[in-house]
Protein backbone atom coordinates (compact mmCIF):
# COMPACT_ATOMS: atom_id res chain seq x y z
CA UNK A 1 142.23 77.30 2.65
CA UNK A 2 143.57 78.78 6.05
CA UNK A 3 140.12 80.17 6.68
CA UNK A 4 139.96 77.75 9.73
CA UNK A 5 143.25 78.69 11.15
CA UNK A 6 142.69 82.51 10.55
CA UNK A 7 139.05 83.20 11.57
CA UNK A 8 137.62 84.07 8.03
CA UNK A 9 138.14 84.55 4.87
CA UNK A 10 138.54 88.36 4.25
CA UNK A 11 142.12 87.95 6.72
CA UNK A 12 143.09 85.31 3.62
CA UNK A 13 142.53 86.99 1.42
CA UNK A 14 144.59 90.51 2.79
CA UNK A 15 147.49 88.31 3.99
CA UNK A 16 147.49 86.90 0.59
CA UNK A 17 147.44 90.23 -1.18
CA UNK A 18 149.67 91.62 1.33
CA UNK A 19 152.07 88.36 0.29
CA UNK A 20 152.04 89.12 -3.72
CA UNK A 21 152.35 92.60 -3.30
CA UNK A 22 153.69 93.75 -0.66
CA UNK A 23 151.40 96.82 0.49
CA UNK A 24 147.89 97.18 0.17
CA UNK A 25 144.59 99.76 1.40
CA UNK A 26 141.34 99.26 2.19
CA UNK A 27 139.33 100.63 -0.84
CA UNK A 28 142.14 98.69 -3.21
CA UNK A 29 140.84 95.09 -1.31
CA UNK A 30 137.55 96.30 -1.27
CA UNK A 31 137.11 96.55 -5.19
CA UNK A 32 139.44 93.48 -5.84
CA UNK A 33 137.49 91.17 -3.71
CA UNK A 34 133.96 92.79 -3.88
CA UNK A 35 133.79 93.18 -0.01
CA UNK A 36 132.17 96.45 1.88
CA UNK A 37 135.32 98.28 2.96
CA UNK A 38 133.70 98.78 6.50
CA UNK A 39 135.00 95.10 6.64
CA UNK A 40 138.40 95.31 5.09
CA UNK A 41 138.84 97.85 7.60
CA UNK A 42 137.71 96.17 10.88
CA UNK A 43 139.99 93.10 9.57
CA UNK A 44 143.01 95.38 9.08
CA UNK A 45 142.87 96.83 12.40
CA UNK A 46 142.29 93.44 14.20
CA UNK A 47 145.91 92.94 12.19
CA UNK A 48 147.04 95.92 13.36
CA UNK A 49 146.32 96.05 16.87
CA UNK A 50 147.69 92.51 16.96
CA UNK A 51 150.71 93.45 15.73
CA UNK A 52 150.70 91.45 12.31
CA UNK A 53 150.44 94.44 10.28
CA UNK A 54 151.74 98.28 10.15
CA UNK A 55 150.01 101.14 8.45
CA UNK A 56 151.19 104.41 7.63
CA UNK A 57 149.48 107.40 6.18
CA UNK A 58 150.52 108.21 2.18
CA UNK A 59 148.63 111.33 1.60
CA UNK A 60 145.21 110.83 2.26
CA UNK A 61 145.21 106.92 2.00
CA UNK A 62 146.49 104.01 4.74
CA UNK A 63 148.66 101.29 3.68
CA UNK A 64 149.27 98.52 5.15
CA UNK A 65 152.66 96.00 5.11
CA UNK A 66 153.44 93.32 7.38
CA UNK A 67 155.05 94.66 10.32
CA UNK A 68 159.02 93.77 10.37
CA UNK A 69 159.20 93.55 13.84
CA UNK A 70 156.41 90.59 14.31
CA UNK A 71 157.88 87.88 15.93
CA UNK A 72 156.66 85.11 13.56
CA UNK A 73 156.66 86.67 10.56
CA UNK A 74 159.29 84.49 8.79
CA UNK A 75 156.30 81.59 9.54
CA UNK A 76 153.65 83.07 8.92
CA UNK A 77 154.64 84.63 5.12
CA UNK A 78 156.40 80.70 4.87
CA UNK A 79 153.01 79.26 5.51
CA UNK A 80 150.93 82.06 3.41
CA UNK A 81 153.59 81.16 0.32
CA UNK A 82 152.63 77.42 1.06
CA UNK A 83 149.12 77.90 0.91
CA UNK A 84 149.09 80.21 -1.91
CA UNK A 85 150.74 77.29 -3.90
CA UNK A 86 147.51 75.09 -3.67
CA UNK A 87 145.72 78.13 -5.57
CA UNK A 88 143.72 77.55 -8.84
CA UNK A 89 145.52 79.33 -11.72
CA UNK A 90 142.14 81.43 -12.53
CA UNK A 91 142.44 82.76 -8.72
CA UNK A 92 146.00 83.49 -8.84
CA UNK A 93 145.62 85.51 -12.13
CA UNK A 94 142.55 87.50 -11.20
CA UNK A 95 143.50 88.44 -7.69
CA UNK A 96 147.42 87.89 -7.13
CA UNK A 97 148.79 88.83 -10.44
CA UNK A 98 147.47 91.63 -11.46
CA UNK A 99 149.31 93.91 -13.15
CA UNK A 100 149.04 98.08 -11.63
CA UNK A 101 150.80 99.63 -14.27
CA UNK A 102 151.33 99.11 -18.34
CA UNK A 103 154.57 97.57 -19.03
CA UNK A 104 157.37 99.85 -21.01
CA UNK A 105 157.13 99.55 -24.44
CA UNK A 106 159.38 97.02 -25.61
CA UNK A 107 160.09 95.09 -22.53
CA UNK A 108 160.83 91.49 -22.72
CA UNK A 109 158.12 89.32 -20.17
C-alpha cells in the first residue's frame, strides 16, 4: 500500500508493526513476516541512520521505537494509521493483532 512511497515492502511492514505495537526487533519481524533477518536489519538501520527510528540495547536484543524527536513523526504515524485502515481483516489479525502474552484468567475482552 505505501510500498511506492517507502521504497519496499519490508519498511511497511516494520512501520506497521512498529505502529500496533509500539517496539519491535529484528528476529521478532523476521519470524512474523518470513523475511531473512539480514534484511530486517539493513531496513532498520536505513531507519535508524535516517533518524525515523531509535534502538536501544535490552540485554542481548535491539529494539526499536520510533524516535520522539523526528520531526514528522505526528505525519508519518497519521498516515501509517490511515493506511493501516485499508487492511484486509485476515492481515490485520495475523500480523497486527497478535496477542504476546495469555490473557488473566477471568478477564473481560
Amino acid at each position: 500500500m505505501l510500498e511506492p512511497v517507502l521504497g519496499n515492502s519490508t519498511i511497511e511492514r516494520i512501520l506497521f508493526t512498529l505502529e500496533s505495537y509500539g517496539q519491535a526487533y529484528p528476529t521478532g519481524l523476521s519470524k512474523m513476516f518470513n523475511i531473512p533477518v539480514n534484511g530486517i536489519q539493513q531496513q532498520l538501520e536505513r531507519l535508524e541512520n535516517g533518524g525515523v527510528v531509535v534502538s536501544s540495547m535490552v540485554g542481548r536484543t535491539r529494539l526499536y521505537q520510533f524516535n520522539p524527536r523526528y520531526p514528522f513523526l505526528k505525519e508519518l504515524r497519521a498516515l501509517i494509521q490511515r493506511a493501516m485502515e485499508f487492511l484486509s481483516e485476515k492481515e490485520m489479525q495475523q500480523y497486527y493483532r497478535r496477542r504476546t502474552r495469555p490473557r488473566k484468567k477471568g478477564k473481560p475482552l
